[in-house]
PDB file of N, CA and C in Angstrom:
ATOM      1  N   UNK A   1     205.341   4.033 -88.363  1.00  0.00           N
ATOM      2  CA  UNK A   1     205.002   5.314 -87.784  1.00  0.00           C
ATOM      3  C   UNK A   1     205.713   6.467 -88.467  1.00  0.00           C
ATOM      4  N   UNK A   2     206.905   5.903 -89.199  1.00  0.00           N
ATOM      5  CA  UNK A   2     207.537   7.614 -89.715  1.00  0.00           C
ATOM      6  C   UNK A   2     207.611   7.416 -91.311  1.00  0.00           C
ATOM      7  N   UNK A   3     206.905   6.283 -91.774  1.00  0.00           N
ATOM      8  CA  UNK A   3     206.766   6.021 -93.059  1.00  0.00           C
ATOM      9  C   UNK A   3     206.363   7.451 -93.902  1.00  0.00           C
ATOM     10  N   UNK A   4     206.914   8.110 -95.129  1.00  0.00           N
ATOM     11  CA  UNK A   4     206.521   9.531 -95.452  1.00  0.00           C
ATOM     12  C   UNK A   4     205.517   9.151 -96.108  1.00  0.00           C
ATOM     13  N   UNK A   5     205.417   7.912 -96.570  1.00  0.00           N
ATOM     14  CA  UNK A   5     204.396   7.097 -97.504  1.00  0.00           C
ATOM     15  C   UNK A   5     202.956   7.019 -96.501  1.00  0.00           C
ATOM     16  N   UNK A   6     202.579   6.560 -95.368  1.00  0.00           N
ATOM     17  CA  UNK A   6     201.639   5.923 -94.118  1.00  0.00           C
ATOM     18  C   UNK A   6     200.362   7.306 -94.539  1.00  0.00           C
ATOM     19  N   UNK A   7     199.562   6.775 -94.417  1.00  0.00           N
ATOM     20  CA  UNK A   7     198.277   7.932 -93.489  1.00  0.00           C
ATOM     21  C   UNK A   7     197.934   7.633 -92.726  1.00  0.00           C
ATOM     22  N   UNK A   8     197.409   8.569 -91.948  1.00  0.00           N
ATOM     23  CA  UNK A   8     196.623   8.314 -90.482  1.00  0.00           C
ATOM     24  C   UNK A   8     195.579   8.923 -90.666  1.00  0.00           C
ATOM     25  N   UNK A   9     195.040   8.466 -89.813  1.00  0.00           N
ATOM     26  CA  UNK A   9     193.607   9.463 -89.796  1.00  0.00           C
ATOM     27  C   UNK A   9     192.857   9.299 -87.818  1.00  0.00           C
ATOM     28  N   UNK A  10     191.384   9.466 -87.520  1.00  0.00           N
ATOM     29  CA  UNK A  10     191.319   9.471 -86.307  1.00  0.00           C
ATOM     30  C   UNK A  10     190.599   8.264 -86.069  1.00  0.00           C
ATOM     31  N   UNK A  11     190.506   7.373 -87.301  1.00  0.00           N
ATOM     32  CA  UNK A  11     189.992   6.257 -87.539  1.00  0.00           C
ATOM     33  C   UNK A  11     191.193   5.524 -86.893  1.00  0.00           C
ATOM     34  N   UNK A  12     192.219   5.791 -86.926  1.00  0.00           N
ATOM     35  CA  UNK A  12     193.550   4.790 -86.430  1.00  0.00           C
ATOM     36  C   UNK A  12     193.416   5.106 -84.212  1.00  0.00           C
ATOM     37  N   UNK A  13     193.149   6.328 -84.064  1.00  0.00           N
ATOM     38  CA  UNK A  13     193.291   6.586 -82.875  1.00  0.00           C
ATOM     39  C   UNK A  13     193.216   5.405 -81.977  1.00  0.00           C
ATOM     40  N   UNK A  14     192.333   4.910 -81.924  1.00  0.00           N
ATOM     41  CA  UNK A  14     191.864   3.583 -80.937  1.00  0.00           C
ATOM     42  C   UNK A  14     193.276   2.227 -80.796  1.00  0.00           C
ATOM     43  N   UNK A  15     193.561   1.982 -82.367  1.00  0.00           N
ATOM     44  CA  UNK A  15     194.763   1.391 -82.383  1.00  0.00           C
ATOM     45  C   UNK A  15     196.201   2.465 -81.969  1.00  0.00           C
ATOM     46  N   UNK A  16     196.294   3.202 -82.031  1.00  0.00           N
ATOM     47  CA  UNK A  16     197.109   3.702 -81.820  1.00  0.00           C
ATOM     48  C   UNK A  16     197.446   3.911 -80.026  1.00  0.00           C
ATOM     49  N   UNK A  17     196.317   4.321 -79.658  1.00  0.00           N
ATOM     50  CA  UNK A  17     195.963   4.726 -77.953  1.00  0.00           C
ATOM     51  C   UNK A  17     196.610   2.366 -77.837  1.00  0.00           C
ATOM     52  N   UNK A  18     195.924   2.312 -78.141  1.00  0.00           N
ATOM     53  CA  UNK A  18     195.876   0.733 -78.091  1.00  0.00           C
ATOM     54  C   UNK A  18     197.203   0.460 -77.515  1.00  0.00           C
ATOM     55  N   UNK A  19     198.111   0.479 -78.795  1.00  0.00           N
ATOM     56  CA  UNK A  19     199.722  -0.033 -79.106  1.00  0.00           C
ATOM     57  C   UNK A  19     200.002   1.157 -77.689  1.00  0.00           C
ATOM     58  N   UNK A  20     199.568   2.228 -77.641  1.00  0.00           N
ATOM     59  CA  UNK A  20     200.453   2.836 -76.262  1.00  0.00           C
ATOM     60  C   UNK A  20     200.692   2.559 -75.261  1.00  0.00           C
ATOM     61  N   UNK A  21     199.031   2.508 -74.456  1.00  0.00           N
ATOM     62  CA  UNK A  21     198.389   1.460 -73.610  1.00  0.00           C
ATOM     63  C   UNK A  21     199.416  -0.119 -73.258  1.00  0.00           C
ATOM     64  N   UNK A  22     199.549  -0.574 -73.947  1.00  0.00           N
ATOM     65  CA  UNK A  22     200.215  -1.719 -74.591  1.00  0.00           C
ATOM     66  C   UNK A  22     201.863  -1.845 -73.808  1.00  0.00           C
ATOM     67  N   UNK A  23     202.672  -0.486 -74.444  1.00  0.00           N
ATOM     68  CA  UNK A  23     203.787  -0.262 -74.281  1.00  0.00           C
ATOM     69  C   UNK A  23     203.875  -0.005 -72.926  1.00  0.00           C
ATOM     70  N   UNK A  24     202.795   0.923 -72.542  1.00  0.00           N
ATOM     71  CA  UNK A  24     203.129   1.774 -71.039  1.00  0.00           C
ATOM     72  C   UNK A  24     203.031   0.814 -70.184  1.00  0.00           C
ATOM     73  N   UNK A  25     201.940   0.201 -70.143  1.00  0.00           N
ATOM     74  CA  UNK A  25     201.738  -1.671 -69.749  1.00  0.00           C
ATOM     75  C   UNK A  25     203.370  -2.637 -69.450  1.00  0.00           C
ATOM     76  N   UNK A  26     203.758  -2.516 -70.518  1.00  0.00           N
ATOM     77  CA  UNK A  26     204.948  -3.663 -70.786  1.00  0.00           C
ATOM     78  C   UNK A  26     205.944  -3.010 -70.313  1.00  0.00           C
ATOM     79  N   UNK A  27     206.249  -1.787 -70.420  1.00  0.00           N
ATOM     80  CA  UNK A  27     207.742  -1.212 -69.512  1.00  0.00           C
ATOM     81  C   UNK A  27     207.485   0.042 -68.063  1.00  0.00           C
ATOM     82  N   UNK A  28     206.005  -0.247 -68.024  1.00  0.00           N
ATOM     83  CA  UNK A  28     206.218   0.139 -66.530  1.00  0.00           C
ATOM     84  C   UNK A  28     207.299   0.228 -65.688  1.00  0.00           C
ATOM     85  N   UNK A  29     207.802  -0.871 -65.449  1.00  0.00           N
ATOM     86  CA  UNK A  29     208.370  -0.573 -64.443  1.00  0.00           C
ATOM     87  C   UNK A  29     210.292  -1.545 -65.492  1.00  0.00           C
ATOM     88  N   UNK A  30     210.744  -0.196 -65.400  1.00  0.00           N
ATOM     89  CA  UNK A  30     212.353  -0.070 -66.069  1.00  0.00           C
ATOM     90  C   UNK A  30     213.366  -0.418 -65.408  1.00  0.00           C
ATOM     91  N   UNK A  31     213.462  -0.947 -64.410  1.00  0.00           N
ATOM     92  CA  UNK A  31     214.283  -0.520 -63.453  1.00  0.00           C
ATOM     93  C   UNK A  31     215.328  -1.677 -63.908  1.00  0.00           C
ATOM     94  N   UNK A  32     216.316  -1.009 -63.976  1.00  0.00           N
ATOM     95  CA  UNK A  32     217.741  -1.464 -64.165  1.00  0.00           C
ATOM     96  C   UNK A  32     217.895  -1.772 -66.003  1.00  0.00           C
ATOM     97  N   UNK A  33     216.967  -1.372 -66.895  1.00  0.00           N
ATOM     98  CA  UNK A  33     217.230  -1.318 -67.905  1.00  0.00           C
ATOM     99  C   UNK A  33     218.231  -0.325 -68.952  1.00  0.00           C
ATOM    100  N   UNK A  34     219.039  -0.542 -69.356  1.00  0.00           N
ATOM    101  CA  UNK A  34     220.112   0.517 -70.032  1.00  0.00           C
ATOM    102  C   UNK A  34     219.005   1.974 -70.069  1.00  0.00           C
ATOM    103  N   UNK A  35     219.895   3.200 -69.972  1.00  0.00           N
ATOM    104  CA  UNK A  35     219.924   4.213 -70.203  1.00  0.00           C
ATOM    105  C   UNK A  35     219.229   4.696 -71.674  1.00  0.00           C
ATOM    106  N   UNK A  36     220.041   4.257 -72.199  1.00  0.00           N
ATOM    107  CA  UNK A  36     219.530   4.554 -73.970  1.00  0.00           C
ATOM    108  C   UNK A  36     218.330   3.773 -74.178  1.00  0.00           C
ATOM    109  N   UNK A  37     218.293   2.367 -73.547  1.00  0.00           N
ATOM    110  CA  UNK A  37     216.786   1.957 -73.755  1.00  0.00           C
ATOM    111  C   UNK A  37     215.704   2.705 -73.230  1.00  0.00           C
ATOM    112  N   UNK A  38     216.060   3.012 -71.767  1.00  0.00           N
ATOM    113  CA  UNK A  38     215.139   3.598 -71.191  1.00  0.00           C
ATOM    114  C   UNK A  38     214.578   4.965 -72.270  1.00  0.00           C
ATOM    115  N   UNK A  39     215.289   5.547 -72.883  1.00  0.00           N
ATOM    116  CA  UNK A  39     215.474   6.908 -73.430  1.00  0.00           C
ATOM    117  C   UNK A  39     214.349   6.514 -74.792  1.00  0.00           C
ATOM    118  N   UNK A  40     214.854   5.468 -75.775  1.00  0.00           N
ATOM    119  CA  UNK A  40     214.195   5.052 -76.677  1.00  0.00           C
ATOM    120  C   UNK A  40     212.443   4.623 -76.335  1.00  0.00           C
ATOM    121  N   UNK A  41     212.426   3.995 -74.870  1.00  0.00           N
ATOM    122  CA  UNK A  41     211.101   3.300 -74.832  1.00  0.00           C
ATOM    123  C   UNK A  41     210.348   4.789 -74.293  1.00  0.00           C
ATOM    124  N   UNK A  42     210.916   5.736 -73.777  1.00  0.00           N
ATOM    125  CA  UNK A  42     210.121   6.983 -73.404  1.00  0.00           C
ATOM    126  C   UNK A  42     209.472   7.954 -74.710  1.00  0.00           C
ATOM    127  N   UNK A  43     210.763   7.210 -75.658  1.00  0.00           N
ATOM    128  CA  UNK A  43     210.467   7.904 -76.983  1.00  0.00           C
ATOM    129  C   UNK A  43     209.277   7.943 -77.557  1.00  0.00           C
ATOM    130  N   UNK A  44     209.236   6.716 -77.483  1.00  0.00           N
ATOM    131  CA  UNK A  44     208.272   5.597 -78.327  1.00  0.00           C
ATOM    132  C   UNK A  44     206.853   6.031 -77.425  1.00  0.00           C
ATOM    133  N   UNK A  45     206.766   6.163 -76.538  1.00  0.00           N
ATOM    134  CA  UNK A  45     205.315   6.155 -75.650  1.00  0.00           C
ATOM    135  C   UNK A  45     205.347   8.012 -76.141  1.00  0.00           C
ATOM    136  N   UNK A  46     206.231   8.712 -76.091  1.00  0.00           N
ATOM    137  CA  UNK A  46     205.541   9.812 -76.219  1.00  0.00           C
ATOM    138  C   UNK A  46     205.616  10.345 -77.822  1.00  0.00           C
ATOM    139  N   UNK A  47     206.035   9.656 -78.792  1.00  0.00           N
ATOM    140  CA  UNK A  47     205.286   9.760 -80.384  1.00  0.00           C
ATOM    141  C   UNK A  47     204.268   9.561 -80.362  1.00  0.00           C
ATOM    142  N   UNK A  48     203.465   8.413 -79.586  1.00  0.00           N
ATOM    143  CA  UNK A  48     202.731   7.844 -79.863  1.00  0.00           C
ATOM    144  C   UNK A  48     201.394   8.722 -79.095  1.00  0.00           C
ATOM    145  N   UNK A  49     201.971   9.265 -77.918  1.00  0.00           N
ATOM    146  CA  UNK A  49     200.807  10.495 -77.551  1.00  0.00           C
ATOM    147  C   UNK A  49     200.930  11.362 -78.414  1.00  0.00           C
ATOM    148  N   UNK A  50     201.355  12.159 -79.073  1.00  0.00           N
ATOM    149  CA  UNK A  50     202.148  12.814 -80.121  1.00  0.00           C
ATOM    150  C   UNK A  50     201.401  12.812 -81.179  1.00  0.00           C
ATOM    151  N   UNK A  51     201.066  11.645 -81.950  1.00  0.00           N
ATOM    152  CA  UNK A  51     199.904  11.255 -82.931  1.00  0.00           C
ATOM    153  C   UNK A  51     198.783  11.325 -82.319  1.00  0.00           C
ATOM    154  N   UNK A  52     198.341  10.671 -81.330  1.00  0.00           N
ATOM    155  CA  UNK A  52     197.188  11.103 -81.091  1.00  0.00           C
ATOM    156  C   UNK A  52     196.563  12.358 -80.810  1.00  0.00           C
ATOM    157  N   UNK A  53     197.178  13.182 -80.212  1.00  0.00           N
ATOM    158  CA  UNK A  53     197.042  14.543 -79.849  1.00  0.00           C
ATOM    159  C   UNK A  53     197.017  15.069 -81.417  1.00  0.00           C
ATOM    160  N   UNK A  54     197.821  14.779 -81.973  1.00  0.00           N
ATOM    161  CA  UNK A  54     198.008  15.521 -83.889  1.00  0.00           C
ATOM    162  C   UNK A  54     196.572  15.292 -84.227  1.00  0.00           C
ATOM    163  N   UNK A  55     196.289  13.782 -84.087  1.00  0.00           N
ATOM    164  CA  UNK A  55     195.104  13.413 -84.928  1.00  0.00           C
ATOM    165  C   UNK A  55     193.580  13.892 -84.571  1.00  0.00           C
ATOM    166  N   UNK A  56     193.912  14.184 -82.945  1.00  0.00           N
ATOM    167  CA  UNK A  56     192.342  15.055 -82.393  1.00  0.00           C
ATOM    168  C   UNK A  56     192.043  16.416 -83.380  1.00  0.00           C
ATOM    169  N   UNK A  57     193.819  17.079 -82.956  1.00  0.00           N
ATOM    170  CA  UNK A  57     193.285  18.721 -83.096  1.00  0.00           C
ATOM    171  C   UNK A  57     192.891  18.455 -84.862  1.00  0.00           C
ATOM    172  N   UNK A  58     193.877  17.028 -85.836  1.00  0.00           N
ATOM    173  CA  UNK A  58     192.862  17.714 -87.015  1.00  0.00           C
ATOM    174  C   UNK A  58     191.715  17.255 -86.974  1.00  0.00           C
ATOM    175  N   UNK A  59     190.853  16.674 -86.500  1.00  0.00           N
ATOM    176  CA  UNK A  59     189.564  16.506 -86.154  1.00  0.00           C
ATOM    177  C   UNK A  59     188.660  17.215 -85.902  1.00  0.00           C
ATOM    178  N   UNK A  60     189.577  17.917 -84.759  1.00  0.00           N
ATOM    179  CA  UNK A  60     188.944  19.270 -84.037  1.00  0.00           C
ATOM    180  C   UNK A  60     187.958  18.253 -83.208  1.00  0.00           C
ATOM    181  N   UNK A  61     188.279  17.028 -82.322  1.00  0.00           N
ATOM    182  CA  UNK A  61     187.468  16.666 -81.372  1.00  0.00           C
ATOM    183  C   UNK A  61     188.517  16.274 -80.179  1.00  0.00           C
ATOM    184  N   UNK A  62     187.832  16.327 -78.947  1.00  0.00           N
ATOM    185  CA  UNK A  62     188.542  16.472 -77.845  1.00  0.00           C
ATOM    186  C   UNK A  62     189.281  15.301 -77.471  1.00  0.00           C
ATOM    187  N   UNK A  63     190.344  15.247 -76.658  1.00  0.00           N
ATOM    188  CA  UNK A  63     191.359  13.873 -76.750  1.00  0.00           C
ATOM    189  C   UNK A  63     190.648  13.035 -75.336  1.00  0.00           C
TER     190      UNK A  63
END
């Protein structure tokens, strides 16, 4: 994901929404997990809206 090398495009969106889907799924529910994890896995779910939202507006189609 932070490869300077990677492209994306809106061809990836679906996998991307996917892997989020995925994550938000698997750490629902945090409870009693470290602090800093918690912090990292919030990270991670909101890059990942982050790209997708990037990849609409260059599209210019709606999210």
């Amino acid at each position: 994901m932070s490869c300077p090398n990677s492209r994306r495009s809106a061809v990836h969106i679906p996998r991307i929404r996917l892997t989020r889907d995925l994550a938000h799924e698997e750490f629902k529910d945090i409870r009693g997990v470290p602090l800093l994890q918690e912090a990292a896995i919030r990270e991670f779910e909101t890059t990942l809206d982050a790209m997708i939202a990037e990849l609409h507006a260059e599209e210019g189609s709606p999210l």
